[in-house]
Structure formats: structure tokens, C-alpha cells
N, C-alpha and C. Protein backbone atom coordinates (compact mmCIF):
# COMPACT_ATOMS: atom_id res chain seq x y z
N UNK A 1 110.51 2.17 -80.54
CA UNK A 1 110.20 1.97 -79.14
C UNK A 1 111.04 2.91 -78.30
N UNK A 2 110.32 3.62 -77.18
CA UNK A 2 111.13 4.43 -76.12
C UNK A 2 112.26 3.63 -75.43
N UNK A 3 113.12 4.35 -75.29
CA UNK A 3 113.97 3.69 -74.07
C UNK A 3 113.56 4.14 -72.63
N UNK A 4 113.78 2.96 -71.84
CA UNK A 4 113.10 3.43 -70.64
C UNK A 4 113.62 4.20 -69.91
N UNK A 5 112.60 5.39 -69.10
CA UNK A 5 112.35 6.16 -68.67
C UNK A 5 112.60 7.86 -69.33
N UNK A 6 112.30 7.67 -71.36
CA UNK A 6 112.07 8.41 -72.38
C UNK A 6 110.96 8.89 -72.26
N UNK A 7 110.98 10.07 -72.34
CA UNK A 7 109.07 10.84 -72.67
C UNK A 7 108.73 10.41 -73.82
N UNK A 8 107.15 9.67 -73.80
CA UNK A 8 106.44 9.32 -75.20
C UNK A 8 106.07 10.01 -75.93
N UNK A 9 106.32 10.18 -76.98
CA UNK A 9 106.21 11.40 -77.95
C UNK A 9 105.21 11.19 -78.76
N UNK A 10 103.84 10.12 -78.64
CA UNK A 10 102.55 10.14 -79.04
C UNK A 10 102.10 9.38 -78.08
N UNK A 11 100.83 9.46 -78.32
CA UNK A 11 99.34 8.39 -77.34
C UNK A 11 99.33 8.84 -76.38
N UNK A 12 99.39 10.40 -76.10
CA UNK A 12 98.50 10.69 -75.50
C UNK A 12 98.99 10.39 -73.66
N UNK A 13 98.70 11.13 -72.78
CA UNK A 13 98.77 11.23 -71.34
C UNK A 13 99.03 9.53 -70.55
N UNK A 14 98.25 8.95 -71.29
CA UNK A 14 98.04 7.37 -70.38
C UNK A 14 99.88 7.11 -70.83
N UNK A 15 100.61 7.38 -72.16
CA UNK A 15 101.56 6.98 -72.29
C UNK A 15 102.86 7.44 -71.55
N UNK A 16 102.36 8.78 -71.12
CA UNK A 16 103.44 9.67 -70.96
C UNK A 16 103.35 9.54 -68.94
N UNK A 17 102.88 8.54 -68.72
CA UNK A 17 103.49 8.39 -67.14
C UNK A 17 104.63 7.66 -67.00
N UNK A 18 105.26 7.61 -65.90
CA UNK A 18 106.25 6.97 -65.41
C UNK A 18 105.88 5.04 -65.62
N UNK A 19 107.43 4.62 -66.32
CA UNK A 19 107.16 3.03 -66.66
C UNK A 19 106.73 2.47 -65.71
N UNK A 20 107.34 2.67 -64.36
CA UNK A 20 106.96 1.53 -63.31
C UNK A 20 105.75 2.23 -62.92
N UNK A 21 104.88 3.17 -62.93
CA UNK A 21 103.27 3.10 -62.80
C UNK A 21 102.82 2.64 -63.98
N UNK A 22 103.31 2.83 -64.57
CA UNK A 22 102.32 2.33 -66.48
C UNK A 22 102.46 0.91 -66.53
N UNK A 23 103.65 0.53 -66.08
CA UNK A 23 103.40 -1.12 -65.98
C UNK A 23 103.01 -1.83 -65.01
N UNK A 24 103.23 -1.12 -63.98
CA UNK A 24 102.96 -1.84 -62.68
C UNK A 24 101.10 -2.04 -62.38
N UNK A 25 100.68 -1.01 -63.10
CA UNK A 25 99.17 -1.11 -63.34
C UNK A 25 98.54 -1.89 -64.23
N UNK A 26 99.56 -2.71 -65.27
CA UNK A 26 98.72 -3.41 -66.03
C UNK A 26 98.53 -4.57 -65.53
N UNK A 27 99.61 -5.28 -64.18
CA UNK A 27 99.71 -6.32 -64.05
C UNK A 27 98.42 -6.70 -62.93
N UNK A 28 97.80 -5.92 -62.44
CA UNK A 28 96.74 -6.17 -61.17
C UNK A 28 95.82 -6.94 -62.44
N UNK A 29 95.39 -6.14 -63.20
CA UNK A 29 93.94 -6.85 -63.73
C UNK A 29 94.41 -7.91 -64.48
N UNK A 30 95.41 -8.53 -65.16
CA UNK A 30 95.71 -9.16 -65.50
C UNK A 30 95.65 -10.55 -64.61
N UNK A 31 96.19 -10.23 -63.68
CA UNK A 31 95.94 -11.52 -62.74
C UNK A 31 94.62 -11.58 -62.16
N UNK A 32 93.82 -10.16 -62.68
CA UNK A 32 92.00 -10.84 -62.08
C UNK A 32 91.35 -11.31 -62.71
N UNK A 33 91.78 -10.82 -64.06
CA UNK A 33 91.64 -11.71 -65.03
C UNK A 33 91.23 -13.37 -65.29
N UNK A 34 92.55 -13.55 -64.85
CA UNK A 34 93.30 -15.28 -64.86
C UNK A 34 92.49 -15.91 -63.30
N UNK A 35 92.51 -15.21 -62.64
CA UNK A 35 91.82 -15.92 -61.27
C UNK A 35 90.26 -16.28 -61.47
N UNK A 36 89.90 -14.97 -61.90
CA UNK A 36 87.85 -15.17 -62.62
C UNK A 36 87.80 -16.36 -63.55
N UNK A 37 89.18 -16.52 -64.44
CA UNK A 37 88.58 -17.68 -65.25
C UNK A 37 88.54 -18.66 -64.34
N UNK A 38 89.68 -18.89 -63.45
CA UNK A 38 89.64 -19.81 -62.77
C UNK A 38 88.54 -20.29 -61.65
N UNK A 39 87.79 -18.92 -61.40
CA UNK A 39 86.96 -18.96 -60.51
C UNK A 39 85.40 -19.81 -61.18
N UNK A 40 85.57 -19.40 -62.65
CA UNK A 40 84.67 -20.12 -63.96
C UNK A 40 84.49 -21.53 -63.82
N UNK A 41 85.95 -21.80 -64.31
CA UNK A 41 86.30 -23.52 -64.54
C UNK A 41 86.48 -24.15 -63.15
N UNK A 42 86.62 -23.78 -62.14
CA UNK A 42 86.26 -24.25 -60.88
C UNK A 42 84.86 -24.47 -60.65
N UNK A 43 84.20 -23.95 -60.87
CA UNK A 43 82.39 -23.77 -60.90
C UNK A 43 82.40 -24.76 -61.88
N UNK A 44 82.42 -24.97 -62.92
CA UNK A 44 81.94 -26.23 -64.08
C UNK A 44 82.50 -27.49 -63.34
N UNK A 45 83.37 -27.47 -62.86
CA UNK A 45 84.43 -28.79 -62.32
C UNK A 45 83.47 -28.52 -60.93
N UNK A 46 82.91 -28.36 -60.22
CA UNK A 46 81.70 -28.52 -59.07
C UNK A 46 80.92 -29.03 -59.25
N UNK A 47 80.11 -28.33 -60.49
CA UNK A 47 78.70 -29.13 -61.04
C UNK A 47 78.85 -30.65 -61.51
N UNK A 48 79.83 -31.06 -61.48
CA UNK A 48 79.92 -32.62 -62.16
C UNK A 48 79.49 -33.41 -60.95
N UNK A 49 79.23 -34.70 -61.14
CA UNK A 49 79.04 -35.72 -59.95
C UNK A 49 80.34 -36.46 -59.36
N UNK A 50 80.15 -36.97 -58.38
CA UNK A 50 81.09 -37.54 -57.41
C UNK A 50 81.19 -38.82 -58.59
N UNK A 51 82.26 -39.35 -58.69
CA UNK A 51 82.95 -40.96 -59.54
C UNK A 51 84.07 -41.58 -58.28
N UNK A 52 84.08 -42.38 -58.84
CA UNK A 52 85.57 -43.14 -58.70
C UNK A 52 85.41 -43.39 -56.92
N UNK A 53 85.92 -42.86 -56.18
CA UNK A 53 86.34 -42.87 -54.65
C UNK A 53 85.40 -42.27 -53.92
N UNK A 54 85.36 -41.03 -54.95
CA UNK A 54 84.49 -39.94 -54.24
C UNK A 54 83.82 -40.39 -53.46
N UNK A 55 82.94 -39.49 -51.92
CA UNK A 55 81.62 -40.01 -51.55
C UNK A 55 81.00 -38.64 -51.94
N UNK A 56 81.33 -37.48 -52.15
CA UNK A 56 80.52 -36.65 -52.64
C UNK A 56 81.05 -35.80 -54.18
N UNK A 57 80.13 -35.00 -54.63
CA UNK A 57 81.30 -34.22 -55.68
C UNK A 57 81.20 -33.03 -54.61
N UNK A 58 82.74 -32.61 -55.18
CA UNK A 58 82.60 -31.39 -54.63
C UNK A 58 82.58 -30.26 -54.17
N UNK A 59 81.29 -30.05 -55.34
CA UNK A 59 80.39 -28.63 -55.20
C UNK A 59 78.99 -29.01 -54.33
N UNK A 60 79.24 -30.20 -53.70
CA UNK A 60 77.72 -30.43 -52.22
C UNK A 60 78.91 -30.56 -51.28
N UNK A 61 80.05 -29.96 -50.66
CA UNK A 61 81.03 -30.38 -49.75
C UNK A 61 81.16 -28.66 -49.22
N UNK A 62 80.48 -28.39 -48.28
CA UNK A 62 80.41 -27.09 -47.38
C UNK A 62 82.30 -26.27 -47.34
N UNK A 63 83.13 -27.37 -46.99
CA UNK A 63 84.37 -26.95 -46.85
C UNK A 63 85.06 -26.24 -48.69
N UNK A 64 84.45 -26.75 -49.48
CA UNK A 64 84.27 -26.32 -50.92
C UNK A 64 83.79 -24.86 -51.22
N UNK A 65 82.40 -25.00 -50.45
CA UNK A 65 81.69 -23.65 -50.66
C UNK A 65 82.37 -22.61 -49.93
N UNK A 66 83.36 -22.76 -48.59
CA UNK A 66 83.71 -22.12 -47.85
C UNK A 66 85.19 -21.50 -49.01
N UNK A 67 85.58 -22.20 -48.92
CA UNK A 67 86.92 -21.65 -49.95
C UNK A 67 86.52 -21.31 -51.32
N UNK A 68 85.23 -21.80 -51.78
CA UNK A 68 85.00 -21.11 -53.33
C UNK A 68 84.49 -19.59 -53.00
N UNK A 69 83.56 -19.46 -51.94
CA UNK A 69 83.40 -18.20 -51.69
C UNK A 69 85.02 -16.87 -51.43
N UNK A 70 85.44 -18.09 -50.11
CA UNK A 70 86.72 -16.84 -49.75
C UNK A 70 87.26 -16.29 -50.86
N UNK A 71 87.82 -17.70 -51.91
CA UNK A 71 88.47 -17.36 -53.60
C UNK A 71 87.84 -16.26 -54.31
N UNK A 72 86.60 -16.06 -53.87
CA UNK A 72 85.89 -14.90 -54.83
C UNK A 72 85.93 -13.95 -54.25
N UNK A 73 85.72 -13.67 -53.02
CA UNK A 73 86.09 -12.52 -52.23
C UNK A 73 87.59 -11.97 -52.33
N UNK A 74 88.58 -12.85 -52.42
CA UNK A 74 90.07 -12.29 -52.75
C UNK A 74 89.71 -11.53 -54.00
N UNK A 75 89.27 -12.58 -54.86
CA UNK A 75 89.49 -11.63 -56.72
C UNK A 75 89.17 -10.18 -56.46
N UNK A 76 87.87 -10.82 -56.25
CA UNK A 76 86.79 -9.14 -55.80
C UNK A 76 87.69 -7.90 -55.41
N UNK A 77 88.11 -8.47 -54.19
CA UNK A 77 89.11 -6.85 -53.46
C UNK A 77 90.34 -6.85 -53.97
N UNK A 78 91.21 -7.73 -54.63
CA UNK A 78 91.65 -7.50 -55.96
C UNK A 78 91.88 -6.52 -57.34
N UNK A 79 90.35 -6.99 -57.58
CA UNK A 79 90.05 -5.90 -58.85
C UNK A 79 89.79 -4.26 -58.08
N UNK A 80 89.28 -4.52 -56.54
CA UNK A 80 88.76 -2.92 -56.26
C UNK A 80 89.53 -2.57 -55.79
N UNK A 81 91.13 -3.26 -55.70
CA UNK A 81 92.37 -2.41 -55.12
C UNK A 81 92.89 -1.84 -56.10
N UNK A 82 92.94 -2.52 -57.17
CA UNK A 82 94.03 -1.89 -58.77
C UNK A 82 93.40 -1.03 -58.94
N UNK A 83 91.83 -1.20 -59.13
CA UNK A 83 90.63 0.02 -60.02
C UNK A 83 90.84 1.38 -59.08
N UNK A 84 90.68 0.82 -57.67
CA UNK A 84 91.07 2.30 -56.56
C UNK A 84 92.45 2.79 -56.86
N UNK A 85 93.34 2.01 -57.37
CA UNK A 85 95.03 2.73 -56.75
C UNK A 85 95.07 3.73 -58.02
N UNK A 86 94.87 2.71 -59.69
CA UNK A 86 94.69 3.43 -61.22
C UNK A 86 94.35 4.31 -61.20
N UNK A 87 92.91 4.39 -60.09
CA UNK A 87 91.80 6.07 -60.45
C UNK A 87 92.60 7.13 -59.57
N UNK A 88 93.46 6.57 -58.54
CA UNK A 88 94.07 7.68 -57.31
C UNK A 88 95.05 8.18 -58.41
N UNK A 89 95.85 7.33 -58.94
CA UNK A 89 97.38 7.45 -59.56
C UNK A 89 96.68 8.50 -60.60
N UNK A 90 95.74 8.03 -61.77
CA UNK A 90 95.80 8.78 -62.70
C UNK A 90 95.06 10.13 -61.94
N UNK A 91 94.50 10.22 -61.53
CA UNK A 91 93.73 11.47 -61.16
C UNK A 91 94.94 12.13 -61.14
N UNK A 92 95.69 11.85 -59.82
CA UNK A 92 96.96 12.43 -59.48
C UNK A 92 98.43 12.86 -60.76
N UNK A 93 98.14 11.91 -61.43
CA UNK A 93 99.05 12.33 -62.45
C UNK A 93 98.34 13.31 -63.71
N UNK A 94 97.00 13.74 -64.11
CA UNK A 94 96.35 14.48 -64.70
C UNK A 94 96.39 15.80 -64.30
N UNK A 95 96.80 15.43 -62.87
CA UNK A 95 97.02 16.80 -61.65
C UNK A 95 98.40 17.31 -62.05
N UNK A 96 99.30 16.82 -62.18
CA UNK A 96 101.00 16.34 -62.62
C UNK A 96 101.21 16.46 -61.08
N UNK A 97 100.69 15.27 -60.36
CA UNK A 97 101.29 15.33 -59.10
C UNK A 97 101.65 14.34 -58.68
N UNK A 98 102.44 13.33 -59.29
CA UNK A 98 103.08 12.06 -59.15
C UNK A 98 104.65 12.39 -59.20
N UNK A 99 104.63 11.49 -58.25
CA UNK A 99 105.80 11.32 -57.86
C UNK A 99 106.21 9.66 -57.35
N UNK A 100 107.28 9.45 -56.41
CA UNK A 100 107.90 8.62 -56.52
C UNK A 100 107.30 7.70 -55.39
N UNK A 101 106.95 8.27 -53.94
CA UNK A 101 105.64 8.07 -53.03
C UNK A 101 104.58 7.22 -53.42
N UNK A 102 104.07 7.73 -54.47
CA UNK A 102 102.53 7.45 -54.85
C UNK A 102 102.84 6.68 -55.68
N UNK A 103 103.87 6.37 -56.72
CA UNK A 103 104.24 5.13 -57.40
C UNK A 103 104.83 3.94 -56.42
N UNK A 104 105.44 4.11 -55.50
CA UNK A 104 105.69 3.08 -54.35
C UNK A 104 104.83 2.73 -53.98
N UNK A 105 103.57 3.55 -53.27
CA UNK A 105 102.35 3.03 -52.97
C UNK A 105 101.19 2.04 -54.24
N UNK A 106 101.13 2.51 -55.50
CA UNK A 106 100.91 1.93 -56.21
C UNK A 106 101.47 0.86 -56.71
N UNK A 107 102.56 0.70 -56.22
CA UNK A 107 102.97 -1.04 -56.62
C UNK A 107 103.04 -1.55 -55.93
N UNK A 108 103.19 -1.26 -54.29
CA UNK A 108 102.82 -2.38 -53.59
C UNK A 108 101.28 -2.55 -53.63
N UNK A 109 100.21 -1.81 -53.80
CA UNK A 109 98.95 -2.22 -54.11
C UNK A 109 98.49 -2.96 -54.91
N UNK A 110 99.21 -2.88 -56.25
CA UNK A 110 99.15 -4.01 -57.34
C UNK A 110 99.99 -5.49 -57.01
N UNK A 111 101.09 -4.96 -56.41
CA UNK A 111 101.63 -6.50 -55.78
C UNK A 111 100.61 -7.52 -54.84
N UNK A 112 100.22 -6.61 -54.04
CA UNK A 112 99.13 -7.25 -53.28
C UNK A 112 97.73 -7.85 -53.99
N UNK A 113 97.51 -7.39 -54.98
CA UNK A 113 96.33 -7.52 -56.05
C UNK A 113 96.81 -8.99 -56.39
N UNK A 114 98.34 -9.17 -57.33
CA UNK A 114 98.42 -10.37 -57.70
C UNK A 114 98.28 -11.10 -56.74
N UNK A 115 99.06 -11.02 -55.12
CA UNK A 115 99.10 -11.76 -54.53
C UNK A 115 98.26 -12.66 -54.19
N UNK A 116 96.69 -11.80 -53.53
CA UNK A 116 95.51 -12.04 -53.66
C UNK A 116 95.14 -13.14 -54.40
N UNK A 117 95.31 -12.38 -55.93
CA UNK A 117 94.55 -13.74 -57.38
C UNK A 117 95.47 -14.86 -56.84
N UNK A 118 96.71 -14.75 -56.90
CA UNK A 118 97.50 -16.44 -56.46
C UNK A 118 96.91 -17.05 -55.14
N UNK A 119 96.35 -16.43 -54.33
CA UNK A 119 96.09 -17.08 -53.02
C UNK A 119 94.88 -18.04 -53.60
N UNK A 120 94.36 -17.20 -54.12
CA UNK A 120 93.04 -17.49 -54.44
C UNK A 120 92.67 -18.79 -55.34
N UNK A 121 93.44 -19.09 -56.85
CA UNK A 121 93.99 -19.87 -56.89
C UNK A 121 94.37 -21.01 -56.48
N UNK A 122 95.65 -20.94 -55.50
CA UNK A 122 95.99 -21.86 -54.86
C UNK A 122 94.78 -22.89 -54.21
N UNK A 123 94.00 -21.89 -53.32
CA UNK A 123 93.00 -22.25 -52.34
C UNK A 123 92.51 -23.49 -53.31
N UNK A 124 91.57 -22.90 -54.67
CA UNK A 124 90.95 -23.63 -55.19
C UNK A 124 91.61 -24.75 -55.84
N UNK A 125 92.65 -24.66 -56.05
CA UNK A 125 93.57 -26.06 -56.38
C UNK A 125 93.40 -27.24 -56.04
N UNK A 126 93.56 -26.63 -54.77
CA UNK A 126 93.57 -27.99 -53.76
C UNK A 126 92.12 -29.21 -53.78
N UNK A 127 90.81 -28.88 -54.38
CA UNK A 127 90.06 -29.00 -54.63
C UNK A 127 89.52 -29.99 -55.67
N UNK A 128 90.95 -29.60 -57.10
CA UNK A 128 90.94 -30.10 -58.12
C UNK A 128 91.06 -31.60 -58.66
N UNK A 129 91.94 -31.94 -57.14
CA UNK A 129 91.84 -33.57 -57.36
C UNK A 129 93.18 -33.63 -58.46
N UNK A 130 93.94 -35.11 -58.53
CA UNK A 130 94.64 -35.37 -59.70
C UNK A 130 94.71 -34.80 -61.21
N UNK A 131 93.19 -34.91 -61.32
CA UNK A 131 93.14 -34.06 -62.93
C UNK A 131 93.64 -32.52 -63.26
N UNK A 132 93.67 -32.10 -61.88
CA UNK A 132 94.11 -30.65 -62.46
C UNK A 132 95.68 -30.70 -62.44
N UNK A 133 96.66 -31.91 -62.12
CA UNK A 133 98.14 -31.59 -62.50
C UNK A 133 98.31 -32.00 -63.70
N UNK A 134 97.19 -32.56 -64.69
CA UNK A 134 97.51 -32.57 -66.21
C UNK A 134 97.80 -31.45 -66.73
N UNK A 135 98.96 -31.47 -67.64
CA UNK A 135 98.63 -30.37 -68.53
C UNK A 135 98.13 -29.41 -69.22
N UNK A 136 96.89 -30.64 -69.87
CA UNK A 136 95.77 -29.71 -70.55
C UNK A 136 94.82 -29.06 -69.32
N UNK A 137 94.79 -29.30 -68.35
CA UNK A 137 93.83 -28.81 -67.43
C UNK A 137 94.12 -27.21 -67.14
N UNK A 138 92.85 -26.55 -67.81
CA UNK A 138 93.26 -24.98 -67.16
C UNK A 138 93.36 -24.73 -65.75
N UNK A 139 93.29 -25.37 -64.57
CA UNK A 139 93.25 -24.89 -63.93
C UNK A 139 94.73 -25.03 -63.50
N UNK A 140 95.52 -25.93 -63.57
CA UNK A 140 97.30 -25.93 -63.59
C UNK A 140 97.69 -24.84 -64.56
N UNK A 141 96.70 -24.46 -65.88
CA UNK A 141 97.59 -23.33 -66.12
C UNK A 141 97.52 -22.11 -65.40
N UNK A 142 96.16 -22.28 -65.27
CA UNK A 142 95.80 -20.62 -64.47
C UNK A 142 96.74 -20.15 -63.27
N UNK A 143 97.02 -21.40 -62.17
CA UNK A 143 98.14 -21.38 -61.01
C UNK A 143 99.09 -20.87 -61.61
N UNK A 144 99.66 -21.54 -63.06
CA UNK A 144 100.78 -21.25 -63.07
C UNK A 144 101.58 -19.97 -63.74
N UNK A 145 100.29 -19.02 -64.50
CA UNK A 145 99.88 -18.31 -64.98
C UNK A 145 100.01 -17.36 -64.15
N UNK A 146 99.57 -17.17 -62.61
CA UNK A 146 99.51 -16.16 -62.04
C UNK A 146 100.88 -16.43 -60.90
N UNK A 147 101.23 -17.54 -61.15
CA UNK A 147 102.68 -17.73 -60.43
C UNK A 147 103.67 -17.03 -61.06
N UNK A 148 103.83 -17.12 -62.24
CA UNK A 148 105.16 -16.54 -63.30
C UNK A 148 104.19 -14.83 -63.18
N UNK A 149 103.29 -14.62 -63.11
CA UNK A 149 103.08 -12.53 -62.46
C UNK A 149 103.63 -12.28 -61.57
N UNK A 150 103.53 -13.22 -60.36
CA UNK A 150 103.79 -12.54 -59.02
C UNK A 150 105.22 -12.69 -59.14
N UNK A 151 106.02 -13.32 -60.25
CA UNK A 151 107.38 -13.29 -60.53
C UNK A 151 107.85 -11.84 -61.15
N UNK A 152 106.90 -11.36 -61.50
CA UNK A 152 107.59 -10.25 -62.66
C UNK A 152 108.23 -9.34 -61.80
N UNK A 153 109.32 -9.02 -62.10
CA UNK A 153 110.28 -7.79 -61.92
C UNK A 153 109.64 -6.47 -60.96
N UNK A 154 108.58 -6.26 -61.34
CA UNK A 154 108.01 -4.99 -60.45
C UNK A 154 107.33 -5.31 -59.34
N UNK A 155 107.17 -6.80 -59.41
CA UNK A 155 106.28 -7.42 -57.90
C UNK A 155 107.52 -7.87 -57.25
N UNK A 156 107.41 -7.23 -56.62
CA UNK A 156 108.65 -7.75 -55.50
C UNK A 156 108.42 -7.04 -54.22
N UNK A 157 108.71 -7.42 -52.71
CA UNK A 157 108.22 -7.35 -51.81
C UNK A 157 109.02 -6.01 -50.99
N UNK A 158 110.29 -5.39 -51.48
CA UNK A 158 110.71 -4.03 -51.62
C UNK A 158 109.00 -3.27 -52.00
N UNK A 159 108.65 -3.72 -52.17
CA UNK A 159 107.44 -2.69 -52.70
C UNK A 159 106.75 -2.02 -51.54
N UNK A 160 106.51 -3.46 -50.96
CA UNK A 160 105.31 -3.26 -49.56
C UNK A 160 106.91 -2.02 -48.63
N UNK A 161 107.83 -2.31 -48.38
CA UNK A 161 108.50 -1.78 -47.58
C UNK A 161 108.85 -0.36 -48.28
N UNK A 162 108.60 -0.31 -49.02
CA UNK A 162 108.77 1.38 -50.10
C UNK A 162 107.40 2.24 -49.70
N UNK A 163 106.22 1.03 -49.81
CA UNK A 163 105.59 1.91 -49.60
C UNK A 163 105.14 2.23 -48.09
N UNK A 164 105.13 1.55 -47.33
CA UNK A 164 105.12 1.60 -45.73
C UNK A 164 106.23 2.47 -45.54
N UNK A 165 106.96 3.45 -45.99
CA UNK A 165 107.95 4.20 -45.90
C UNK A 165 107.38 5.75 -46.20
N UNK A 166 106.87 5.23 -47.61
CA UNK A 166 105.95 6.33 -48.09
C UNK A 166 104.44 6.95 -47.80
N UNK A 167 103.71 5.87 -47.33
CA UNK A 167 102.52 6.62 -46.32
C UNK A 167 102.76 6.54 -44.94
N UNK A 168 103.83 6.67 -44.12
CA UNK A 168 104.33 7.24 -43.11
C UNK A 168 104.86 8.58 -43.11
N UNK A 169 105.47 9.20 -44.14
CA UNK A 169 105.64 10.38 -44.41
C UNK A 169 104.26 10.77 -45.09
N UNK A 170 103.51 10.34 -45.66
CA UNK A 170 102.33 11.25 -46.28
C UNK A 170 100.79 10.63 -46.26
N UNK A 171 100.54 10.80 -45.40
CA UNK A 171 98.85 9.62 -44.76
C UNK A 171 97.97 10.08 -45.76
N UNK A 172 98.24 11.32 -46.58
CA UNK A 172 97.41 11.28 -47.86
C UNK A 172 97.59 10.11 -48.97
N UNK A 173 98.39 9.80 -48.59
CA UNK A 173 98.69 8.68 -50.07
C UNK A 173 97.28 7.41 -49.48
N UNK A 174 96.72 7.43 -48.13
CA UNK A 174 96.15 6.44 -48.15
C UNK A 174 94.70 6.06 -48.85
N UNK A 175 93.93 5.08 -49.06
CA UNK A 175 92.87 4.83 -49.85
C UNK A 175 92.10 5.61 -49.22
N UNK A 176 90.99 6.19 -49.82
CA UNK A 176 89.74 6.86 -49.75
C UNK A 176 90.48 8.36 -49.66
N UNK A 177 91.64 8.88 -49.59
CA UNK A 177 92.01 9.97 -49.00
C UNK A 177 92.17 10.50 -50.46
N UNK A 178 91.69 12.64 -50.61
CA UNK A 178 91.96 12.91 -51.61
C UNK A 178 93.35 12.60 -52.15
């Protein structure tokens, strides 16, 4: 194994970028991952009928549909923030034109990605009723799943302020921009 910040001496270009872009990019889809399932098993846990107290189930409860939608709209711009920042970064690094800028900007973009899936998440939690603080219930894992990401070491909120540092000096770093 390399020591970090060692040039990889096989696999090829994807290996040989800088750790905190090479890792900081794996963690966006990972948490869109974990949110889609959740966005899954939230949908099956709708279709069931109202029991117990209930007066409705609910997936017929408008305030439901309103937050199952928003939840999908987070994932969504989510996945098209990591997929946009990956295709900017690697383009740019195929170019060998990465630098320290455009990796700042790329992790606060992926920070924001997880952030997103956890919001998203959360939202639908609330939804779940008692059964989802069981254990076996995926949807307590999925929360908690994308809680311990937005923990990891490279998500940290230095990011957003690194990079608001860094597309102030260079308005090219911004989305859609070559």
C-alpha cells in the first residue's frame, strides 16, 4: 500500500490523482447510494395500510408526498453534483491541471452531496413511525449510515470555506464553466 500522498506506481491515471480528490470523490455516490435505498424502503413502508392509531397510511397523506418528493429531489442533485464535480476534476486532471483550488472546490461539492443524502433521510424518518428506531429496520440504518459519512475526515465544513476562497480567486472553477 502507498503512503499517503506517494505516486501510484500501477492502475493507471484514476490512481495517480491526489488522495483527497480520489477519496473525497468516492464518498458523494456512496451516500446516493444509501439515500435511493432509502428512498426504496420508504416507498414499500407507504404502500402498506394505516393499523393501530393510524387514521391514514402514510403514502395517502399529501404532507408525505410533499417530503417524499423533496427527499428525491435532494438525492437527484446529489448524484448530478458529484457526477458534474468527478467529470470537471477528471477532465482537468487528464489535462494535468489540478491543483489545490479545484480539489477545495471538489470537496466542498461532495460534502454538500452527503449533506443533501442526510437531509434527505432525515426528512423521511420522521415519517417512519416507532418501527423505524428498531434495529433491524433499514431505515435507522440507512440514517445512520449516512450520519457516520458526513463524519468522515474529508467532510468537514473547512471545505465550503476553502472553497468559497477558491472560486473567488478563479470563477472558472465554477459549474458549467470550462
Amino acid at each position: 500500500m502507498r503512503a499517503l500522498g506517494e505516486p501510484a506506481k500501477r492502475g493507471g491515471p484514476l490512481h495517480r490523482q491526489p488522495a483527497r480528490l480520489f477519496v473525497g470523490n468516492e464518498l458523494g455516490p456512496v451516500a446516493v447510494g444509501i439515500a435511493r435505498r432509502a428512498l426504496d424502503d420508504m416507498r414499500e413502508e407507504a404502500a402498506r395500510t394505516a393499523g393501530g392509531i393510524a387514521r391514514s397510511a402514510r403514502g395517502d397523506r399529501p404532507a408525505f408526498h410533499k417530503t417524499f418528493g423533496q427527499s428525491d429531489a435532494k438525492v437527484e442533485a446529489a448524484a448530478a453534483l458529484y457526477r458534474q464535480t468527478v467529470s470537471l476534476c477528471w477532465e482537468r486532471f487528464l489535462e494535468g491541471r489540478v491543483d489545490e483550488p479545484l480539489i477545495d472546490v471538489s470537496m466542498a461539492r461532495n460534502t454538500y452531496a452527503v449533506d443533501l443524502c442526510v437531509e434527505a433521510v432525515q426528512d423521511l424518518f420522521r415519517y417512519g413511525g416507532g418501527r423505524v428506531l428498531a434495529l433491524d429496520n433499514p431505515m435507522q440504518r440507512h440514517l445512520r449510515n449516512l450520519i457516520a459519512a458526513g463524519q468522515h475526515l474529508f467532510l468537514t465544513e473547512e471545505n465550503f470555506e476553502l472553497s468559497g476562497k477558491a472560486l473567488l480567486a478563479d470563477p472558472d472553477l465554477s459549474v458549467g464553466r470550462p
